[in-house]
Structure formats: C-alpha cells, structure tokens
C-alpha atoms as a PDB file:
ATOM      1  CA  UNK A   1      91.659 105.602 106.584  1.00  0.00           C
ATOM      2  CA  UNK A   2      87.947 105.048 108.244  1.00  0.00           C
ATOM      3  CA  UNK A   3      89.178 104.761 111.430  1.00  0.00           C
ATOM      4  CA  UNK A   4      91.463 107.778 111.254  1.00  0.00           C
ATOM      5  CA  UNK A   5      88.115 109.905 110.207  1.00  0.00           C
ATOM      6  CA  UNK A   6      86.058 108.198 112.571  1.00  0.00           C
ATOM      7  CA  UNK A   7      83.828 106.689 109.907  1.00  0.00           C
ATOM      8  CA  UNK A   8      82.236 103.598 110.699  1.00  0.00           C
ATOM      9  CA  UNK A   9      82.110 101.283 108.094  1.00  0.00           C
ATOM     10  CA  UNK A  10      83.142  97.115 107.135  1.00  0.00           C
ATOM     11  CA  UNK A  11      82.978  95.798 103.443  1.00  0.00           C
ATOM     12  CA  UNK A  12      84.022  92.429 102.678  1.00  0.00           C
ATOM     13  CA  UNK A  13      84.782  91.238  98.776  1.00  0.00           C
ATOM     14  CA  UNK A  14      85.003  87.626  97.919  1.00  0.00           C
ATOM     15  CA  UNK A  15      86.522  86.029  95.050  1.00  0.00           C
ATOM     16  CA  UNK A  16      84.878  83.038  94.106  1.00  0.00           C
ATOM     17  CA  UNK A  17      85.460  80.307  91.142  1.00  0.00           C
ATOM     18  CA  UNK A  18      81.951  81.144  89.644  1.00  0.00           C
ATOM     19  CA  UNK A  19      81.919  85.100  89.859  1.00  0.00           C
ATOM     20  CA  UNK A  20      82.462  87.546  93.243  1.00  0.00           C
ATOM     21  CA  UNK A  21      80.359  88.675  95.800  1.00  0.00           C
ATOM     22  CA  UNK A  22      80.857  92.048  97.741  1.00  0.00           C
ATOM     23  CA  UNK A  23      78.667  93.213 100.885  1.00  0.00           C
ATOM     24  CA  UNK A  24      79.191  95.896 103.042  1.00  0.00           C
ATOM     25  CA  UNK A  25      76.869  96.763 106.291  1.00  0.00           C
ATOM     26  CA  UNK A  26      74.366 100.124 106.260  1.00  0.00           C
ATOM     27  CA  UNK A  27      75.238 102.207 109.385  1.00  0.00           C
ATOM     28  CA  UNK A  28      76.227 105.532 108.652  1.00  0.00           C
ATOM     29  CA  UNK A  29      78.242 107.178 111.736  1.00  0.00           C
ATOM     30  CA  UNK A  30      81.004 109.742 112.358  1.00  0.00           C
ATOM     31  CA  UNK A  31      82.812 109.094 115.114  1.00  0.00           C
ATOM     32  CA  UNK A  32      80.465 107.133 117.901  1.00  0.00           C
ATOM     33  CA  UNK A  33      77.055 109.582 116.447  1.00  0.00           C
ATOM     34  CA  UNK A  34      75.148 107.813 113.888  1.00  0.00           C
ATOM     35  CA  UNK A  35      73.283 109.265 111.238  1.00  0.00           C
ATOM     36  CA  UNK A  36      71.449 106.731 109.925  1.00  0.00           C
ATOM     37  CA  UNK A  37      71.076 103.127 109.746  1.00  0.00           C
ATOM     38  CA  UNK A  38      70.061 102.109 106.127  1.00  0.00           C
ATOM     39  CA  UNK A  39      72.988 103.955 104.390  1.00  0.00           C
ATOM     40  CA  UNK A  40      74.119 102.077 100.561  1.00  0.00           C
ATOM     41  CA  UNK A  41      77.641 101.548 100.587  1.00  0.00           C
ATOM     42  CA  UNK A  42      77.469  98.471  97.641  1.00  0.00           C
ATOM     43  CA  UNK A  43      77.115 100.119  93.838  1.00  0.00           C
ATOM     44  CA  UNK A  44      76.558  98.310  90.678  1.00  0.00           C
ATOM     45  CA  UNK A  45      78.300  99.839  88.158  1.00  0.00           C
ATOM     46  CA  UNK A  46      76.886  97.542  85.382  1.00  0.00           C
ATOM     47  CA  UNK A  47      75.194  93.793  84.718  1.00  0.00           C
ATOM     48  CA  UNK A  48      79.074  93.053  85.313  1.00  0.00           C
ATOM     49  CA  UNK A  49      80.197  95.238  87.687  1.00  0.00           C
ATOM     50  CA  UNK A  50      79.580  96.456  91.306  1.00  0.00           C
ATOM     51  CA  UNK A  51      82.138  98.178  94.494  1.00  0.00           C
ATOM     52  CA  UNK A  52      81.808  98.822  97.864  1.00  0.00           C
ATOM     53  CA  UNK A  53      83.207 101.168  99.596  1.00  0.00           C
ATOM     54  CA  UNK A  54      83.812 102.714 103.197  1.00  0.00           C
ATOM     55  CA  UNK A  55      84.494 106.000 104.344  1.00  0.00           C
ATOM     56  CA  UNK A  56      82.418 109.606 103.662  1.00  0.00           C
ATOM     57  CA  UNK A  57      79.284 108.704 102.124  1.00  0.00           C
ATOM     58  CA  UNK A  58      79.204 111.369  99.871  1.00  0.00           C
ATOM     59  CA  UNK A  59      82.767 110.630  98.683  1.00  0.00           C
ATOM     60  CA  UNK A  60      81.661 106.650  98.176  1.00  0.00           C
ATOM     61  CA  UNK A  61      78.328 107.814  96.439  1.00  0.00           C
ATOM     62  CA  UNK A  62      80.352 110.018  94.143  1.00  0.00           C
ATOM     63  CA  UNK A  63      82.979 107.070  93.040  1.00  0.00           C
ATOM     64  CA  UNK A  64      80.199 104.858  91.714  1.00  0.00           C
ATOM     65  CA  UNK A  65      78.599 107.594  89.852  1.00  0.00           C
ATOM     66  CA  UNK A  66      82.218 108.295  88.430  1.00  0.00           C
ATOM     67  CA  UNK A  67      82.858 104.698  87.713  1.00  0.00           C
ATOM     68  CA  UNK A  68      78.956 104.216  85.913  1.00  0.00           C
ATOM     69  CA  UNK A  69      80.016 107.040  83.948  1.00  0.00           C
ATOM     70  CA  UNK A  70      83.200 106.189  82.517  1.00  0.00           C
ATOM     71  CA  UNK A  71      81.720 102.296  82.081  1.00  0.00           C
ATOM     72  CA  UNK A  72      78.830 103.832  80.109  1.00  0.00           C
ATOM     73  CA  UNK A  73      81.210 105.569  77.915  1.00  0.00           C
ATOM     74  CA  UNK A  74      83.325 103.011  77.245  1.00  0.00           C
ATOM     75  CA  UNK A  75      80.767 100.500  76.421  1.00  0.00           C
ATOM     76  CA  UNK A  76      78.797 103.084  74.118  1.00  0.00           C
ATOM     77  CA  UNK A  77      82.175 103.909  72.286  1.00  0.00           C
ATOM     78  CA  UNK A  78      83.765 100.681  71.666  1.00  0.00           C
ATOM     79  CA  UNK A  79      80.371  98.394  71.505  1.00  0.00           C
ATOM     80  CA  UNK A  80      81.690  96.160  74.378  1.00  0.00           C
ATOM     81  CA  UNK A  81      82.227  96.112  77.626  1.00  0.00           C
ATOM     82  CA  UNK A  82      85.062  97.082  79.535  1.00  0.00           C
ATOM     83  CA  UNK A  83      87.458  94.918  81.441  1.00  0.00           C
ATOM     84  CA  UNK A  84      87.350  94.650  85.440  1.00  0.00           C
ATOM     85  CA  UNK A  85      91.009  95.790  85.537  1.00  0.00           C
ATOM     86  CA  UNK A  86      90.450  98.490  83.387  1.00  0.00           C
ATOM     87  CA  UNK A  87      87.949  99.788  85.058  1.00  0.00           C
ATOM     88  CA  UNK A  88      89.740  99.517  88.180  1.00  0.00           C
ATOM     89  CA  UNK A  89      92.972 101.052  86.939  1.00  0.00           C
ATOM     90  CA  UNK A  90      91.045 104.049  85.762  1.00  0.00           C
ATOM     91  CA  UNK A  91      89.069 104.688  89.208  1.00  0.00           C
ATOM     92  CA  UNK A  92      93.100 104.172  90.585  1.00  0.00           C
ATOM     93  CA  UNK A  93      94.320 107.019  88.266  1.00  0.00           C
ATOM     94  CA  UNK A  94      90.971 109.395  88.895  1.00  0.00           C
ATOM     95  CA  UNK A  95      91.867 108.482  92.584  1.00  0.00           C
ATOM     96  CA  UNK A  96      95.396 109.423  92.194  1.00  0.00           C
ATOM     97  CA  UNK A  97      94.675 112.922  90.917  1.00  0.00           C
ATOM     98  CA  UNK A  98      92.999 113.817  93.663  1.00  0.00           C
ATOM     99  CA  UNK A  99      95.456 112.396  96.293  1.00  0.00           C
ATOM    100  CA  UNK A 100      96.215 116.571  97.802  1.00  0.00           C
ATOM    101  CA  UNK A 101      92.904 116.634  98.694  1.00  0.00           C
ATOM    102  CA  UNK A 102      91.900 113.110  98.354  1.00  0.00           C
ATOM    103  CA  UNK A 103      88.444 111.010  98.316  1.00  0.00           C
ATOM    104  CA  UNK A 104      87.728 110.005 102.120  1.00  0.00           C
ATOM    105  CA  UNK A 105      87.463 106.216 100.984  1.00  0.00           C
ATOM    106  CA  UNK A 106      88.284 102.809 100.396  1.00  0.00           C
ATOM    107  CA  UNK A 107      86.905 100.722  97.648  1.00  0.00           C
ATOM    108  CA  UNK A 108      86.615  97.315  96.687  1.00  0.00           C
ATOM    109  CA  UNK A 109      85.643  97.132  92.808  1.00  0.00           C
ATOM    110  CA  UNK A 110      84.607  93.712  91.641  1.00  0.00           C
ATOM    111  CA  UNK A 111      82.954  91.561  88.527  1.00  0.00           C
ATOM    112  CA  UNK A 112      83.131  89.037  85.841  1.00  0.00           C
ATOM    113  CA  UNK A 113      84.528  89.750  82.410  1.00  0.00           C
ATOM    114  CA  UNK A 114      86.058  87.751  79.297  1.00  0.00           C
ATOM    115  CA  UNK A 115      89.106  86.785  81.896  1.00  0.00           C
ATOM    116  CA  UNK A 116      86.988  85.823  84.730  1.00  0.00           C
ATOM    117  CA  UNK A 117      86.313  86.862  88.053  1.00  0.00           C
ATOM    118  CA  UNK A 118      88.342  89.749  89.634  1.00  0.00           C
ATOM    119  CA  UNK A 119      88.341  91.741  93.010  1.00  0.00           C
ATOM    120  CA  UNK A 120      90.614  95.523  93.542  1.00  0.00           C
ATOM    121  CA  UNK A 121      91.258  96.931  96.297  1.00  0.00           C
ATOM    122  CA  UNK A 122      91.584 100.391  96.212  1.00  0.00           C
ATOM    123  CA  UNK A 123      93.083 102.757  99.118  1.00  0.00           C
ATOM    124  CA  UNK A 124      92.191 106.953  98.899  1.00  0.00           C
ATOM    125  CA  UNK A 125      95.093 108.128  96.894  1.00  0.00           C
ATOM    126  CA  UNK A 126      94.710 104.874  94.116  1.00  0.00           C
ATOM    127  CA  UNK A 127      97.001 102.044  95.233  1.00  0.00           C
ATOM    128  CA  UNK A 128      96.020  99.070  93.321  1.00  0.00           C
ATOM    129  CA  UNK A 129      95.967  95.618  94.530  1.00  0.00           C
ATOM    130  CA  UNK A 130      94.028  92.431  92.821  1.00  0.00           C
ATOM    131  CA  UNK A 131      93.224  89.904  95.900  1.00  0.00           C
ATOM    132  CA  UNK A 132      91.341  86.657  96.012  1.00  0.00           C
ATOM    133  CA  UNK A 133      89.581  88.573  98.911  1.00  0.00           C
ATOM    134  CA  UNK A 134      89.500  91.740 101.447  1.00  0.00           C
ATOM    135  CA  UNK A 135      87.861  93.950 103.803  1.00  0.00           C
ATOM    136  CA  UNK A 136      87.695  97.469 104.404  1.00  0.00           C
ATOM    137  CA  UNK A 137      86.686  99.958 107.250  1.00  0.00           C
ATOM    138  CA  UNK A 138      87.200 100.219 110.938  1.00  0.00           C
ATOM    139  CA  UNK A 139      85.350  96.589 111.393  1.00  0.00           C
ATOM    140  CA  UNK A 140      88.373  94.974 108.647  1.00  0.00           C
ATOM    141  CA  UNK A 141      90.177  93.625 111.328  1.00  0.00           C
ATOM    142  CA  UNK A 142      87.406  91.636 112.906  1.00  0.00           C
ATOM    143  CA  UNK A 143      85.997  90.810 108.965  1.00  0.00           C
ATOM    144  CA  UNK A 144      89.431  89.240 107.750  1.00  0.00           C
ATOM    145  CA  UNK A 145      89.896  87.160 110.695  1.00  0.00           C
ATOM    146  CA  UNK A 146      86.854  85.476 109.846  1.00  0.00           C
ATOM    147  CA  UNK A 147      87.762  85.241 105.485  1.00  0.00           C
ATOM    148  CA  UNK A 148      91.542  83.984 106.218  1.00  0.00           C
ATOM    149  CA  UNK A 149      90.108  81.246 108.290  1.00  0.00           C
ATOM    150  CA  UNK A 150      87.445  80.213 106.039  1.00  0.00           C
ATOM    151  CA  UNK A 151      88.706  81.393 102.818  1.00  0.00           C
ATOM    152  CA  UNK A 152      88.956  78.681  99.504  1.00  0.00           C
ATOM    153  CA  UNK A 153      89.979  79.328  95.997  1.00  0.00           C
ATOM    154  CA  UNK A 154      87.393  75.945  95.939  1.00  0.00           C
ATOM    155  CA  UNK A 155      84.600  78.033  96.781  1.00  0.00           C
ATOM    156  CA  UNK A 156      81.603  79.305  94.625  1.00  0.00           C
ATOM    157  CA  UNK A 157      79.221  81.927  94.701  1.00  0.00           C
ATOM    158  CA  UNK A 158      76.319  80.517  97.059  1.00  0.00           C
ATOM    159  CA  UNK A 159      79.905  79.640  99.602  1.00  0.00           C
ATOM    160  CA  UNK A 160      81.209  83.010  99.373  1.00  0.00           C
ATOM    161  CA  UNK A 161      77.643  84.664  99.819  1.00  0.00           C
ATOM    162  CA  UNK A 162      77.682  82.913 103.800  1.00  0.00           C
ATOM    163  CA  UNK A 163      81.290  83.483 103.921  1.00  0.00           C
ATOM    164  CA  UNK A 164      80.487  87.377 103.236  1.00  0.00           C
ATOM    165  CA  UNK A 165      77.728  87.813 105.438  1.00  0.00           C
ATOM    166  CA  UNK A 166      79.425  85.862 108.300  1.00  0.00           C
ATOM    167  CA  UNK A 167      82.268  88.407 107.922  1.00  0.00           C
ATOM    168  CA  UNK A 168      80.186  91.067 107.839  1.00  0.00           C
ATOM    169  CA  UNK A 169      78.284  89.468 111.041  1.00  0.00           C
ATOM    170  CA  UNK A 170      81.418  89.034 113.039  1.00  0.00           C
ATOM    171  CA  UNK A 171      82.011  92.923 112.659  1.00  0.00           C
ATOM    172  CA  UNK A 172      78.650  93.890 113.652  1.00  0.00           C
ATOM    173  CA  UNK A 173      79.394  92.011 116.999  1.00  0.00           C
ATOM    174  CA  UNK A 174      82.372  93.755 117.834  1.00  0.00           C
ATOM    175  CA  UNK A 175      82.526  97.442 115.780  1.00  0.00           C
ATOM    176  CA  UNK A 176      80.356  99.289 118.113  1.00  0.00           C
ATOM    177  CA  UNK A 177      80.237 102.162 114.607  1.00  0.00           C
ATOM    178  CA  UNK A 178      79.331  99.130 112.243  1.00  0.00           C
ATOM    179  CA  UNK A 179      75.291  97.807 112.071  1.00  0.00           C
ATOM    180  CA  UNK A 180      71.594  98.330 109.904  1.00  0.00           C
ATOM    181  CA  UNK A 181      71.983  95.225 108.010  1.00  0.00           C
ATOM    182  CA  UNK A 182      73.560  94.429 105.119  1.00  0.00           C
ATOM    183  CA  UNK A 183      73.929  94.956 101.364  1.00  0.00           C
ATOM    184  CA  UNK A 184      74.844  92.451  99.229  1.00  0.00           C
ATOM    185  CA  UNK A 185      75.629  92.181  95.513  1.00  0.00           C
ATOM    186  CA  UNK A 186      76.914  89.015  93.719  1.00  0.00           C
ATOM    187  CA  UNK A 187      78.216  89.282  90.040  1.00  0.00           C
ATOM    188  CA  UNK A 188      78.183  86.195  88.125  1.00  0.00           C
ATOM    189  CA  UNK A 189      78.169  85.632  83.657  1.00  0.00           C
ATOM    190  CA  UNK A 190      74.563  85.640  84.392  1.00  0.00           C
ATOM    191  CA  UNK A 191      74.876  89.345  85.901  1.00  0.00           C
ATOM    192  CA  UNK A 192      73.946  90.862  89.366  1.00  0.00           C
ATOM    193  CA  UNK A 193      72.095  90.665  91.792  1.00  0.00           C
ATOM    194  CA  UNK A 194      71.394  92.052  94.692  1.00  0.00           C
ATOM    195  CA  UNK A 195      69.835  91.462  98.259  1.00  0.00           C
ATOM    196  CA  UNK A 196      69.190  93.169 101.802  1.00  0.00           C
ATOM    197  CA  UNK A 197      69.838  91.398 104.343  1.00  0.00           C
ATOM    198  CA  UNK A 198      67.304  93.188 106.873  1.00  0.00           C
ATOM    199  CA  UNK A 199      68.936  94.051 110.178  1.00  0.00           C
ATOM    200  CA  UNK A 200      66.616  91.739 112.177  1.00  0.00           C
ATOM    201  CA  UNK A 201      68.622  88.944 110.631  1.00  0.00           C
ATOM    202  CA  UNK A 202      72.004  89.606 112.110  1.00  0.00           C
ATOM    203  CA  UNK A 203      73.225  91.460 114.705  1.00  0.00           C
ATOM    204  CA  UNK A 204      73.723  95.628 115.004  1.00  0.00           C
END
C-alpha cells in the first residue's frame, strides 16, 4: 500500500518470549521529496500497548489516537485492561468501515496481556493476521529478509531489540525513501519503554 502511494516508510514488529518490540524509522517522504526527517510512526497506546504504522502520517497519527481512545474507555468501564486481540480486532473493524475511502496505512499493533505477548498485522481495509513477526512499508522487503534469517521463537526482548534495529538498518541501506533514525518501543509485564535511536547511529 506505501509503495503504491509513494510513501516511504519500514516498521518491523518482533515477537519475543518475554514481551514484543516494534520500531519503525522517522523519514517522512512522498514519493522521492521528503518532508521531514524526525517523523513518529511508533504509538503507545497504553503501559501495555504500542503500534507502528506506515503510510500517510496523518492517517497513522489518527489510528493511535483512535486506538488510545477506545483503550481508555474500555479500561475506565470494565476496571481492567483490555486484551491485545481485542484491541486489535476493534482497530480491524474501525478499519473495515472505512475500506471505500480507506486509511492510507499499515499497522502493526503489539503488547503483553493476561495471555502473553502478541503482534497484528493490520492492512488498510482491516485484514487481521497474528504473526510471531513482520514488516511494513516500501523498505518490508529488505526488513524481512533480515527477521526470517535471524528470527527465534528462543529469543527475548534485549535479542529482538538488535534484531529490530538491524532490520530497520538493512532498509535504511537500500530504501532510498526510508532514514532519520529510529523509534523504538518495547512492551514487556513491566510496561514500555521507549528509545531514539539518533540517526548518527545507523545509516539514512
């Protein structure tokens, strides 16, 4: 969907035993112009929650403030918070609705809850998919090469962190529309956090 927009963009989500980590690059471009080179394409939703997303910035900006929402309800209505999948599902179905004139992006939605770790993957008109791991945006095909070599169900947090940014790395390399760094958020039972990786510390 990026590419056919011209929208720059790679995000990586990892699966790991002890919690997920998603990261996605800053550059914002349409087509070969770029706009700006410390965009935000990772969100956290919540303390157990974050996405990221590629495609129109104001589409991707608009999805987290959707999904903070709902999570916020949810959590202030039933006491608790709400599942991963659920959360997912619902951002599929919002997603879905709007599939005539649909939300220019793709979005990886990932946390920990009472079942776990989880990563969706999310196209523009909702499909659904649960993966291990993924990436997104015209630099996916130069991110995955690098996460189905390296990829373990073995590996934790502080392994999927380098496995992330090396993903992210191997796209800034080659997608001439991908660069600025990288965001990074990693969602364990402990919470999130997050880190910028400052763009003098990889290449792009």
């Amino acid at each position: 969907m990026s590419e056919e927009y011209g929208i720059g963009a790679t995000a990586v989500g990892i699966k790991a035993k002890d919690g997920v980590v998603l990261a996605a690059e800053k550059r914002i471009t349409y087509g070969f112009y770029s706009l700006s080179s410390s965009g935000k394409k990772v969100y956290v939703v919540n303390d157990r929650m974050a996405l990221a997303s590629a495609g129109v910035i104001a589409d991707m900006q608009t999805i987290a403030k959707i999904l903070r929402v709902n999570a916020k309800m949810y959590e202030l209505e039933s006491r608790r918070k709400p599942s991963i999948a659920a959360m997912a599902k619902l951002l599929s179905v919002i997603m879905f609705n709007r599939r005539i004139m649909p939300f220019i992006a793709e979005v990886l939605v990932g946390g920990y809850d009472e079942e776990g770790p989880h990563i969706f993957v999310l196209d523009p008109v909702g499909s659904l998919i649960e993966d291990d791991y993924a990436a997104l945006g015209t630099g996916a095909k130069m991110a995955i090469s690098i996460l189905d070599a390296n990829y373990s169900k073995d590996v934790d947090v502080s392994g999927a962190r380098k496995l992330a940014i090396n993903a992210i790395r191997a796209a800034l390399e080659r997608d001439p529309v991908s660069g600025g760094g990288i965001d990074l958020v990693t969602v364990t039972a402990d919470g999130v956090s997050e880190e910028e990786i400052k763009v003098s510390a990889v290449v792009g």
